[in-house]
N, C-alpha and C. Protein backbone atom coordinates (compact mmCIF):
# COMPACT_ATOMS: atom_id res chain seq x y z
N UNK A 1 -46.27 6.22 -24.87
CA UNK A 1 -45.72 4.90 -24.68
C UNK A 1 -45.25 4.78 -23.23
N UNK A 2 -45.66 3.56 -22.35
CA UNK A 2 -45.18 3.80 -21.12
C UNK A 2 -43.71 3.17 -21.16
N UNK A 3 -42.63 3.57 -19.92
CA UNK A 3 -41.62 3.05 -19.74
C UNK A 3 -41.78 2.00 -18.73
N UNK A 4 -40.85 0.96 -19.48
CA UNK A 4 -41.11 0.17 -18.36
C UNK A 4 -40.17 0.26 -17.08
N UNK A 5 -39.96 -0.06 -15.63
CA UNK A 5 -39.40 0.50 -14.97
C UNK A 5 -38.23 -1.16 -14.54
N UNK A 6 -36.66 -0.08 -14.30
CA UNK A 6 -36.04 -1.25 -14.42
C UNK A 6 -35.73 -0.91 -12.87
N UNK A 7 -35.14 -2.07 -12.19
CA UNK A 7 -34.95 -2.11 -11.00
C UNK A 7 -33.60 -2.87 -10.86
N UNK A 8 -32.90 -2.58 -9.63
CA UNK A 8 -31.34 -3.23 -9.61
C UNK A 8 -31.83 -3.91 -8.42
N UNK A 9 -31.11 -5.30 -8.66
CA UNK A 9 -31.88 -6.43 -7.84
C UNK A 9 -31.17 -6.37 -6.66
N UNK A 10 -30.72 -7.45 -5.92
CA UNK A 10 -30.05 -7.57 -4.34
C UNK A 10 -29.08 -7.76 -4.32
N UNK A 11 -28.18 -7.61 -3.65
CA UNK A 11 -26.96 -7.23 -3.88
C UNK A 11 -26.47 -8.67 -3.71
N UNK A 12 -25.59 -9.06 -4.76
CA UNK A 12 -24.55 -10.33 -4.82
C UNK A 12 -23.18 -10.20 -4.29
N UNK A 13 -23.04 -11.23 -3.33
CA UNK A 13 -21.22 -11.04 -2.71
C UNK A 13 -20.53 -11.71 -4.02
N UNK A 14 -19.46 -11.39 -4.27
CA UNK A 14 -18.38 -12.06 -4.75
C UNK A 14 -16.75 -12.15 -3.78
N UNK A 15 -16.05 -13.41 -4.08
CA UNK A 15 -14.88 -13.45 -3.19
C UNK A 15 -13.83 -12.77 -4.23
N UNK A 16 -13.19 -11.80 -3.63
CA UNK A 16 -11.68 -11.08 -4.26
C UNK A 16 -10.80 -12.13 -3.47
N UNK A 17 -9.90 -12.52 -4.96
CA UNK A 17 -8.80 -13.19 -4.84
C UNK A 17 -7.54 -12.54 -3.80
N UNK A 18 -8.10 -12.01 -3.82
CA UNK A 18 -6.97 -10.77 -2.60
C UNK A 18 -6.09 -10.85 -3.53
N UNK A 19 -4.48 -10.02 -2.54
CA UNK A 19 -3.46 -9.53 -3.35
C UNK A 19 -2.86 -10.43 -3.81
N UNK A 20 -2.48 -10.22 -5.67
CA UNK A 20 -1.29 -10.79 -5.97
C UNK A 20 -0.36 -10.37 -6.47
N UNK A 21 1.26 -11.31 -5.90
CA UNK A 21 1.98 -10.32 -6.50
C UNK A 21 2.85 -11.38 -7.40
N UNK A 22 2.65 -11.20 -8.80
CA UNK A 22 3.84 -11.57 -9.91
C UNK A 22 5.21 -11.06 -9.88
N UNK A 23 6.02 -12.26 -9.80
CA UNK A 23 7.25 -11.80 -9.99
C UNK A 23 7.53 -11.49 -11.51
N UNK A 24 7.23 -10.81 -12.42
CA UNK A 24 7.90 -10.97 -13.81
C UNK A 24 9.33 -10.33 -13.49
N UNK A 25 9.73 -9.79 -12.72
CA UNK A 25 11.51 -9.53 -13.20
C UNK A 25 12.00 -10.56 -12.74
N UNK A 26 11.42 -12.01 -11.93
CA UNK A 26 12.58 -12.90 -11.51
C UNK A 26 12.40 -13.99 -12.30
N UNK A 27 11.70 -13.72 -13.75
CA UNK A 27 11.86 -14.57 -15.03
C UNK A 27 13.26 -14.68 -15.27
N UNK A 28 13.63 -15.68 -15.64
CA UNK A 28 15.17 -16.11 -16.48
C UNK A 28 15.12 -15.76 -17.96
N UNK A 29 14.08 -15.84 -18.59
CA UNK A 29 14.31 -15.15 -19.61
C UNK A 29 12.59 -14.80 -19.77
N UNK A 30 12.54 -13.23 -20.74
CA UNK A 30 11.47 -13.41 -20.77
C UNK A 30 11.19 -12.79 -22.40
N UNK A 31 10.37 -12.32 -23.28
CA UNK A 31 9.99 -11.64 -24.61
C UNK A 31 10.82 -10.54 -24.43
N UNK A 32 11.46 -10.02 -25.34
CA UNK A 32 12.20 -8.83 -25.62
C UNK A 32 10.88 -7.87 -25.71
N UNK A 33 11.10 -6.46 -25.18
CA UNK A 33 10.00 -5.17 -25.47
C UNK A 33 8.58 -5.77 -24.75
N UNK A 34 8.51 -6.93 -23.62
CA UNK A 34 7.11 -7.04 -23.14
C UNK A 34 7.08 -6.76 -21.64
N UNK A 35 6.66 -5.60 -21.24
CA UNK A 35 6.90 -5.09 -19.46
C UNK A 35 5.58 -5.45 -18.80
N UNK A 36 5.49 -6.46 -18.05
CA UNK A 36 4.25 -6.09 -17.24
C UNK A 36 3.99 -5.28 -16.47
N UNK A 37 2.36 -4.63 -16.12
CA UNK A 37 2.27 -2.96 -15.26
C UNK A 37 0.98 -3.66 -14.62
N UNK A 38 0.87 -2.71 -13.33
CA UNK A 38 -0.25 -2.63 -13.20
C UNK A 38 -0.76 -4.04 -11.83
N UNK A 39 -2.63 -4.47 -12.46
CA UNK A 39 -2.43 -5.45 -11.90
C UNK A 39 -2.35 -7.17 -12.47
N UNK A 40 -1.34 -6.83 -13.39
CA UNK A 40 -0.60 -7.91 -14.27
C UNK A 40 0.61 -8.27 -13.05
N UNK A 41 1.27 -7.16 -12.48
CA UNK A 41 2.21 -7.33 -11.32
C UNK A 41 1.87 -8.19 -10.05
N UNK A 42 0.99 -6.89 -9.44
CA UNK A 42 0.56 -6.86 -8.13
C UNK A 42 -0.87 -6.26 -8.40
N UNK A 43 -2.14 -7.26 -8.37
CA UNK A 43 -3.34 -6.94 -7.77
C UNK A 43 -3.63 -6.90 -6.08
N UNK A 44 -4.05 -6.05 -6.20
CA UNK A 44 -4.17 -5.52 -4.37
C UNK A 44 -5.92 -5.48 -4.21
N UNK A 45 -5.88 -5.99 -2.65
CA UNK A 45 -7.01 -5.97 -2.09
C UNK A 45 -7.65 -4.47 -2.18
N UNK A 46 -9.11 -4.81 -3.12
CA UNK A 46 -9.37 -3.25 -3.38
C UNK A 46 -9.55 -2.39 -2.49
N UNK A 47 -9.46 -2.93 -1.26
CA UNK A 47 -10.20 -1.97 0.05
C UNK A 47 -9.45 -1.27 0.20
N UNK A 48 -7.85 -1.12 0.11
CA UNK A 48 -6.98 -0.22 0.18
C UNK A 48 -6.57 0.77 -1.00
N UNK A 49 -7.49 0.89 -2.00
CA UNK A 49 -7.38 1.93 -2.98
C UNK A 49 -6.13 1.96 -3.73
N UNK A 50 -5.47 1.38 -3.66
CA UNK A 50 -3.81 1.34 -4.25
C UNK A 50 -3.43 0.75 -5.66
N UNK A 51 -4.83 0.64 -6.21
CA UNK A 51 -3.86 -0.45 -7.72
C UNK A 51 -3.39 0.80 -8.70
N UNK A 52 -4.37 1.73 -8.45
CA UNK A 52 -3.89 3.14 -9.55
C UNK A 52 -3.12 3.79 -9.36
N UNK A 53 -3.00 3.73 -7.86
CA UNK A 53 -1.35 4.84 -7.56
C UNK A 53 0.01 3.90 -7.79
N UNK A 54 -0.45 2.48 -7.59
CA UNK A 54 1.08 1.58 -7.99
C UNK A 54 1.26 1.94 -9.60
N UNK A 55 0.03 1.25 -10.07
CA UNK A 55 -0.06 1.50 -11.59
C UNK A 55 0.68 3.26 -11.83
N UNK A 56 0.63 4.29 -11.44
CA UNK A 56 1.74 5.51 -12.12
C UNK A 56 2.82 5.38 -10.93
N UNK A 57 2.89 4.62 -10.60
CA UNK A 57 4.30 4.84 -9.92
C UNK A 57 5.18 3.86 -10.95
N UNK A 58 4.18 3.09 -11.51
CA UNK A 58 5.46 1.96 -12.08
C UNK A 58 5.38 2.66 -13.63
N UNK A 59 4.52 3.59 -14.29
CA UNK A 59 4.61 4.19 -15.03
C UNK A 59 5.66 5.56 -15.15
N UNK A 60 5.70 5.77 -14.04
CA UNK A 60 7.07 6.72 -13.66
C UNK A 60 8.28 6.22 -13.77
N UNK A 61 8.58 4.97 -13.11
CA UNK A 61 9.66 4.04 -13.32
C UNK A 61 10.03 3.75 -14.50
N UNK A 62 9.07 3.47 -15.52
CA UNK A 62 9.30 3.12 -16.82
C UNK A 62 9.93 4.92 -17.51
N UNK A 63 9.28 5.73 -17.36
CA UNK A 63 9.76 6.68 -17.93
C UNK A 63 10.81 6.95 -17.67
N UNK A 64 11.63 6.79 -16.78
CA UNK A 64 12.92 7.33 -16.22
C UNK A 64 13.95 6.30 -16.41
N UNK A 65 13.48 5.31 -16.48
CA UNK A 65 14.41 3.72 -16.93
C UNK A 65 14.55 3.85 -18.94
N UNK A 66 13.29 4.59 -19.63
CA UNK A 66 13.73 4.87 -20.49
C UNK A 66 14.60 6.02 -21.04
N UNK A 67 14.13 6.69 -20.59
CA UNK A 67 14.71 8.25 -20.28
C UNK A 67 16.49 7.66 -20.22
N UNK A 68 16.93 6.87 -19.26
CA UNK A 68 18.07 6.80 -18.85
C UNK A 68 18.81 6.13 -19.82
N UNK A 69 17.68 5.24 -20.89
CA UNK A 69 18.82 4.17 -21.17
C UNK A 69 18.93 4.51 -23.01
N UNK A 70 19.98 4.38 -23.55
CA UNK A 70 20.38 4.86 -24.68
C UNK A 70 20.50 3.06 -25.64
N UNK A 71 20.29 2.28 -24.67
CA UNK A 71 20.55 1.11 -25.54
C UNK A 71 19.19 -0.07 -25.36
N UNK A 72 18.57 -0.36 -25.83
CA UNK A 72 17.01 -1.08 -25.66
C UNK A 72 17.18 -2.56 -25.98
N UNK A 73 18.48 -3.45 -25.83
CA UNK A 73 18.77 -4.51 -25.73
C UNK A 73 18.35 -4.39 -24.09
N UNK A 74 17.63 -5.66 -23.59
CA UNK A 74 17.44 -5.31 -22.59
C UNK A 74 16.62 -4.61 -21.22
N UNK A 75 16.18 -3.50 -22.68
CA UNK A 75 15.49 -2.67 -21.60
C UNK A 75 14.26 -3.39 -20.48
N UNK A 76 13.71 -4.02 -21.44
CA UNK A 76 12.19 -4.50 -21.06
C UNK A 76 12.77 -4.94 -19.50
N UNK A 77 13.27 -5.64 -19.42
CA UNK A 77 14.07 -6.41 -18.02
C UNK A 77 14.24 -5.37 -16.76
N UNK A 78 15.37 -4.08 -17.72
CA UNK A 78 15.48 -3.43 -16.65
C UNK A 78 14.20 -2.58 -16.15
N UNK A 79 13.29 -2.41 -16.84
CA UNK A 79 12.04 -1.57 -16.56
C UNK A 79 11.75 -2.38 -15.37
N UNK A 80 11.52 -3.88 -15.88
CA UNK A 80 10.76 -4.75 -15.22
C UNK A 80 11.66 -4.54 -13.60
N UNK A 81 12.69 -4.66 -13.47
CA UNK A 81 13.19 -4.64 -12.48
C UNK A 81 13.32 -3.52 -11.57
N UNK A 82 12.95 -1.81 -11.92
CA UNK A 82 13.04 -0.94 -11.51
C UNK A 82 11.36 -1.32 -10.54
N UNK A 83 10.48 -1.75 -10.81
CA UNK A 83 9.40 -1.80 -10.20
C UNK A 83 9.85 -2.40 -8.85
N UNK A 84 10.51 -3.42 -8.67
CA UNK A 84 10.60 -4.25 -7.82
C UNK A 84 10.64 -4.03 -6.53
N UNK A 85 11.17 -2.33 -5.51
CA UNK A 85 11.09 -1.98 -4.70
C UNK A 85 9.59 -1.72 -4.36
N UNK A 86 9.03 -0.68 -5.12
CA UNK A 86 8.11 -0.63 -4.83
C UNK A 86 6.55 -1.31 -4.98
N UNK A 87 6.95 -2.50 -5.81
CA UNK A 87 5.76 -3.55 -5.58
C UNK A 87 6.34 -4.31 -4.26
N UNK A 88 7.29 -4.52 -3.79
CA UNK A 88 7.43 -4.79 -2.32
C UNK A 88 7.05 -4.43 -1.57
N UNK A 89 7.57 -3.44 -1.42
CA UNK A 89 6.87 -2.54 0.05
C UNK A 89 5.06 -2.57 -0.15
N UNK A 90 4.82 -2.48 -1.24
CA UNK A 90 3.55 -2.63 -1.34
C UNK A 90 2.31 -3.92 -0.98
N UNK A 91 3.19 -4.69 -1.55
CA UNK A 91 2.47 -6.48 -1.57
C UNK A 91 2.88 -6.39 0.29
N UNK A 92 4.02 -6.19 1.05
CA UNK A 92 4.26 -6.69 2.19
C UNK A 92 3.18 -5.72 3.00
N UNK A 93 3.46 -4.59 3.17
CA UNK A 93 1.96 -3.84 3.59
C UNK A 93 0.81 -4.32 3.73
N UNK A 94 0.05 -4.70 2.21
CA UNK A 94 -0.91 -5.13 2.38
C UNK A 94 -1.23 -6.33 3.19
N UNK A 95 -0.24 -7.22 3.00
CA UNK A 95 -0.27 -8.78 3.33
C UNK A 95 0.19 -8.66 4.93
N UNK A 96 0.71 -7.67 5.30
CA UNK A 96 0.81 -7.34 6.63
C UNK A 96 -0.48 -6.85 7.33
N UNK A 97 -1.09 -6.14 6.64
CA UNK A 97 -2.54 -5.76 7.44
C UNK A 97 -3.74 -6.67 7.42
N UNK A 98 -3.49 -7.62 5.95
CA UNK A 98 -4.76 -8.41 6.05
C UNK A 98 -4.40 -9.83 6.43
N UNK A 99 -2.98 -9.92 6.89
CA UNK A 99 -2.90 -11.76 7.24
C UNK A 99 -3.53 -11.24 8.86
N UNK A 100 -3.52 -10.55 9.56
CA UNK A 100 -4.22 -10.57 10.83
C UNK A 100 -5.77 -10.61 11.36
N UNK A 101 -6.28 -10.88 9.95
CA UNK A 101 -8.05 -11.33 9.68
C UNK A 101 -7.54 -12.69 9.74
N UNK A 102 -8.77 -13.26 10.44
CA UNK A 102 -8.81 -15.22 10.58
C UNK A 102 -9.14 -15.57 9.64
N UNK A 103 -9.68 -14.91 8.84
CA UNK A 103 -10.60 -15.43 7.76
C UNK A 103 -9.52 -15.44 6.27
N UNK A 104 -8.31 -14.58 6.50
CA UNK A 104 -7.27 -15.00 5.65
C UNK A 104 -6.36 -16.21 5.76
N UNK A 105 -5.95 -16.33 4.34
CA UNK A 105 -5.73 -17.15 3.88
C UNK A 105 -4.32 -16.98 3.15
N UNK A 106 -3.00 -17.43 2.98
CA UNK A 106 -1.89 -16.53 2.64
C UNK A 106 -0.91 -17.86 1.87
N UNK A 107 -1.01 -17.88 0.69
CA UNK A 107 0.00 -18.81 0.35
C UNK A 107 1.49 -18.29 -0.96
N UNK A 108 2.53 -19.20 -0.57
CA UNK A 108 3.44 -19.21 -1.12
C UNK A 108 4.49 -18.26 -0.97
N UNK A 109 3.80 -17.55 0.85
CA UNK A 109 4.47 -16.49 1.45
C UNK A 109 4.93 -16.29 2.65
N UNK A 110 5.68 -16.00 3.49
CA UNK A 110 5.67 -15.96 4.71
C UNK A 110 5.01 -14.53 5.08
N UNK A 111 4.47 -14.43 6.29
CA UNK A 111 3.49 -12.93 6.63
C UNK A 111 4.85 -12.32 7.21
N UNK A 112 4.94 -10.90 6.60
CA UNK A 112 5.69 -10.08 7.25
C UNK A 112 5.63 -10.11 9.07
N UNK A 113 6.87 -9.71 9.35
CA UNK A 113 6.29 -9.41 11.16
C UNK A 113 5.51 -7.92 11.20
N UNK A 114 4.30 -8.26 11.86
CA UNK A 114 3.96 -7.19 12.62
C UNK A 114 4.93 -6.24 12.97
N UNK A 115 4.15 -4.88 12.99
CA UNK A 115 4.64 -3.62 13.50
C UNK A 115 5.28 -3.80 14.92
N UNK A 116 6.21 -3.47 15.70
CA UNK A 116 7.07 -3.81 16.85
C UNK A 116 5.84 -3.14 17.93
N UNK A 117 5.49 -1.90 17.45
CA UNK A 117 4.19 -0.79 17.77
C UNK A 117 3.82 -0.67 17.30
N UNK A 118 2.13 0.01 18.15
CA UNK A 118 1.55 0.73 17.00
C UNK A 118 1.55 2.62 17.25
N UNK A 119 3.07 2.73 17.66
CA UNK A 119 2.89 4.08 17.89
C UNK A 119 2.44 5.68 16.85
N UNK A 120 3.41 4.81 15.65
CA UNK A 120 3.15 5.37 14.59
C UNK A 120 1.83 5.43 13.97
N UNK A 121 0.95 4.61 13.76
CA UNK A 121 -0.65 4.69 13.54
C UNK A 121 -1.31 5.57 15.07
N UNK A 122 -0.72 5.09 15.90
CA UNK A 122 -1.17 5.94 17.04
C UNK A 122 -1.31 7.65 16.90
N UNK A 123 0.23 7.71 16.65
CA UNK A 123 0.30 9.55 16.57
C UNK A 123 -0.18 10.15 15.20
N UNK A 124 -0.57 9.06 14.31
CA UNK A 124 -1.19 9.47 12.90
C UNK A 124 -2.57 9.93 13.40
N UNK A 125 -3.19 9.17 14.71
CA UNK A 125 -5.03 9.81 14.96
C UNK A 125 -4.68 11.06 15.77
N UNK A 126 -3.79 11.41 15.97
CA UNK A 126 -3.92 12.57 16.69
C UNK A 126 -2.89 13.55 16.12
N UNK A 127 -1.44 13.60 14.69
CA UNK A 127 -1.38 14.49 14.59
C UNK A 127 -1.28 14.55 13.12
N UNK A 128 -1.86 15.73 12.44
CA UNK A 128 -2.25 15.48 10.84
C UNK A 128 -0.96 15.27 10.08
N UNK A 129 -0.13 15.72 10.75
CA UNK A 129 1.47 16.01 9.77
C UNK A 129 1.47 14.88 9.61
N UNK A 130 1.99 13.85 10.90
CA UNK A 130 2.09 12.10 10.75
C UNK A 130 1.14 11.85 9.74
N UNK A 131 -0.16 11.97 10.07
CA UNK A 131 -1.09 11.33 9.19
C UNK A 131 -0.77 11.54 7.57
N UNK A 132 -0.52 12.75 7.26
CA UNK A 132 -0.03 13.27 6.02
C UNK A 132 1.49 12.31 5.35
N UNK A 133 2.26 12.07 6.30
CA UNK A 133 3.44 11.67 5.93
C UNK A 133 3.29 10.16 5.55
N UNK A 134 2.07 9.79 6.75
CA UNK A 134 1.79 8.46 6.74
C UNK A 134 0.84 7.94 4.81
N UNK A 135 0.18 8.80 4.94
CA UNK A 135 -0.64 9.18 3.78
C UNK A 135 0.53 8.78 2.44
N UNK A 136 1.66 9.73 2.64
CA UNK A 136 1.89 9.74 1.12
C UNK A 136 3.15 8.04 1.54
N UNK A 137 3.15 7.71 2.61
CA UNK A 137 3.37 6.35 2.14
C UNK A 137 2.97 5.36 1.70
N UNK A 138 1.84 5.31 2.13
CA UNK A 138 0.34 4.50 1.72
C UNK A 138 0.65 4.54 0.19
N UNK A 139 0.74 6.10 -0.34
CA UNK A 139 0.54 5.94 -1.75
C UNK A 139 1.72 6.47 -2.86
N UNK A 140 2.29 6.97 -2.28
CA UNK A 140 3.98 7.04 -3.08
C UNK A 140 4.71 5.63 -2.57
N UNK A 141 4.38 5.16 -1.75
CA UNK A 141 5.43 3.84 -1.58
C UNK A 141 7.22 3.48 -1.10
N UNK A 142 6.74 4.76 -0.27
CA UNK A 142 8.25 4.82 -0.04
C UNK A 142 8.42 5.07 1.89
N UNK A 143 9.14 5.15 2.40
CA UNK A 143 9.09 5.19 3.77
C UNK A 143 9.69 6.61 3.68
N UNK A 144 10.81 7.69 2.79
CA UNK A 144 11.20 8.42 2.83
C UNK A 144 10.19 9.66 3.85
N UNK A 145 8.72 9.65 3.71
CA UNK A 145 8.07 10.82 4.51
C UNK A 145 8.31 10.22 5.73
N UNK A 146 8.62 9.43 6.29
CA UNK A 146 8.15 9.34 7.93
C UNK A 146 9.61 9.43 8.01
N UNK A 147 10.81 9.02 7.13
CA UNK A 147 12.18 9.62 7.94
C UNK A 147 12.15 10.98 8.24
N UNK A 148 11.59 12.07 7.47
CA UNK A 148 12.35 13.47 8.22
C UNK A 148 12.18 13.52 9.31
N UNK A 149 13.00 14.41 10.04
CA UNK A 149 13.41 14.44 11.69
C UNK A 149 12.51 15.07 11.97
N UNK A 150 11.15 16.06 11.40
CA UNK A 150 10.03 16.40 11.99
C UNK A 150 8.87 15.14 12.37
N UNK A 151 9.14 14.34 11.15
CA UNK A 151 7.55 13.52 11.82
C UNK A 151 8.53 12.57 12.71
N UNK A 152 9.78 12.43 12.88
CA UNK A 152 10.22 11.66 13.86
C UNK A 152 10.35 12.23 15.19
N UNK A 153 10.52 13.68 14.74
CA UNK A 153 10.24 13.96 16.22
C UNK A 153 8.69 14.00 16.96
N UNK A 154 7.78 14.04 16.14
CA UNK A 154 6.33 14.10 16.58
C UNK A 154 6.32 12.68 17.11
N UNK A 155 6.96 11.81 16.49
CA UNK A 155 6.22 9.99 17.00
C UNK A 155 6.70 9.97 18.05
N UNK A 156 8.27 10.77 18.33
CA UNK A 156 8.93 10.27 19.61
C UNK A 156 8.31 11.38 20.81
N UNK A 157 7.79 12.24 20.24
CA UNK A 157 7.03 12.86 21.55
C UNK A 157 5.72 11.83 21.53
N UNK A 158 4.90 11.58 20.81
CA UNK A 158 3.80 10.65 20.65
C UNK A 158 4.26 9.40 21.96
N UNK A 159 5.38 8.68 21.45
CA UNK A 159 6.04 7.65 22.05
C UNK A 159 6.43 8.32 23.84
N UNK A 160 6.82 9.36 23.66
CA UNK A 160 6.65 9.88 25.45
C UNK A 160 6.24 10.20 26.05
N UNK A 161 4.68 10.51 25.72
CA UNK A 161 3.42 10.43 25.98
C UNK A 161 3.12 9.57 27.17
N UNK A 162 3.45 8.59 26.24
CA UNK A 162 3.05 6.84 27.17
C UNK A 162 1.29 6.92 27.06
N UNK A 163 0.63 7.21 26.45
CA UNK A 163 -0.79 6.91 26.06
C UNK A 163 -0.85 5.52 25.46
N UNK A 164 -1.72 5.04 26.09
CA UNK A 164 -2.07 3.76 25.08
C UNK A 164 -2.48 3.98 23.27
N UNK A 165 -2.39 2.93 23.01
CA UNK A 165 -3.00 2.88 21.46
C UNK A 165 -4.45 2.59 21.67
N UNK A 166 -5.10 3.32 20.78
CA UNK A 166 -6.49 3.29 20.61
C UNK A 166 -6.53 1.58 19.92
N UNK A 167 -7.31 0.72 20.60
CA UNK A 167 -7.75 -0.81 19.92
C UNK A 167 -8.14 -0.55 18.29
N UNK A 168 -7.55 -1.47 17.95
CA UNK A 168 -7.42 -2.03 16.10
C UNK A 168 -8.71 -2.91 15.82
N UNK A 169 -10.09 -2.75 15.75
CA UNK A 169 -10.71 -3.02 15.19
C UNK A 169 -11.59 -2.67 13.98
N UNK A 170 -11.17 -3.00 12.73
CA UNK A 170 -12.06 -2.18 11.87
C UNK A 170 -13.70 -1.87 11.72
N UNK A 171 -14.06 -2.86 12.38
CA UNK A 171 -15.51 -3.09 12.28
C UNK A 171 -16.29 -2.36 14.10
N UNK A 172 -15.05 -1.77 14.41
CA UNK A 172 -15.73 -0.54 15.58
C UNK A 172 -15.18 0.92 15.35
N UNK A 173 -16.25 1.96 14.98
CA UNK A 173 -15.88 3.10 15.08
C UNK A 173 -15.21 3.43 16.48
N UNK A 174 -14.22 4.39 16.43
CA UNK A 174 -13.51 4.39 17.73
C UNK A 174 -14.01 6.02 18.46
N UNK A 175 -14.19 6.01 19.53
CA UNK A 175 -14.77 7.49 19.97
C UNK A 175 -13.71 7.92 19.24
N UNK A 176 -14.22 10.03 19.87
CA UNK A 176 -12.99 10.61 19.55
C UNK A 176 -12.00 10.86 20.35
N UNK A 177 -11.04 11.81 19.43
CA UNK A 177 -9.56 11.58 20.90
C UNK A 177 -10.08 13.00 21.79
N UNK A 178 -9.92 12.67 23.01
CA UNK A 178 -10.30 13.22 24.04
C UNK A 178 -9.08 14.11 24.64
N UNK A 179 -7.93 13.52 24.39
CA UNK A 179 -6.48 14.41 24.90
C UNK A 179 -6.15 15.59 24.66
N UNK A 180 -5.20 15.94 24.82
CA UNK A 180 -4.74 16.90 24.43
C UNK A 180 -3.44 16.68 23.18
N UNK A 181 -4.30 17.33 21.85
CA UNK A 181 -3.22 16.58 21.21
C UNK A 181 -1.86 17.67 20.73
N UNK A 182 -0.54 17.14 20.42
CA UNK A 182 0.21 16.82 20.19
C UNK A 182 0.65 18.52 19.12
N UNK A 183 1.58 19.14 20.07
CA UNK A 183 1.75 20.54 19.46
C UNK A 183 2.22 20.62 17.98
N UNK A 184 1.67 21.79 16.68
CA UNK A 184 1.47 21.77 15.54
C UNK A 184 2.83 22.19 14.73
């Protein structure tokens, strides 16, 4: 019997709604025992890989908000509200890197300010620790790695450098770094 042969046709664009972020904890009232997770919260622009690491971070939250609480009048709320830091930092991130495309579009928000520098992405291409610290902010969601006084001291040697920042274009590979980088 022959097979017949199947073929995958040409590739179709579709538009992503980009990020959104639901407030469910700044409901006034909402269902007793119903928590939203996930991207019921905050759907994120997929290019940044982040809906599954928010999704167990807010699954962590829930465990420890239950864990803590001995009385479940309530709870659903406070779950809901333990998320709230870190779908921030998260939604503003994103909406910080992609309101600087023309081609975005941003409503019912004001765009975070830009980075003051870009020293910190700077000393992330040239030293792995930053990059690492930078890393688990991206995806733990917290700024806590770039406070210790080691990667602060790497940015502020980075920062006395006085090297320029390598140009922010995503759509140009950037040579490599040519310096001398930045002791381990």
């Amino acid at each position: 019997m022959a097979r017949r042969a199947e073929f995958v046709g040409d590739p179709k664009p579709f538009k992503i709604r980009g990020t959104r972020r639901l407030r469910w904890e700044d409901m006034a009232s909402r269902p007793e025992g119903f928590v939203a997770i996930g991207d019921a919260v905050l759907a994120l622009n997929p290019i940044y890989g982040q809906g599954m690491s928010v999704a167990a971070v807010e699954a962590l939250a829930m465990r420890d908000a239950i864990a803590a609480s001995d009385d479940v009048a309530g709870l659903a709320g406070r779950i809901q509200e333990s998320f709230r830091t870190t779908l921030d930092f998260v939604f503003d991130s994103g909406l910080r890197s992609d309101a600087h495309y023309p081609a975005t579009t941003v409503h019912g928000v004001e765009v975070p300010l830009p980075p003051k520098s870009r020293v910190l992405g700077a000393a992330a291409t040239e030293d792995w620790k930053v990059a690492v610290a930078m890393r688990y902010v991206s995806h733990g969601f917290s700024a806590e790695p770039l406070q210790r006084p080691e990667i602060q001291a790497r940015v502020r040697a980075r920062m006395a450098s006085k090297r320029p920042a390598r140009p922010h274009d995503p759509a140009v590979i950037p040579k490599p770094f040519a310096g001398t980088p930045l002791p381990r």
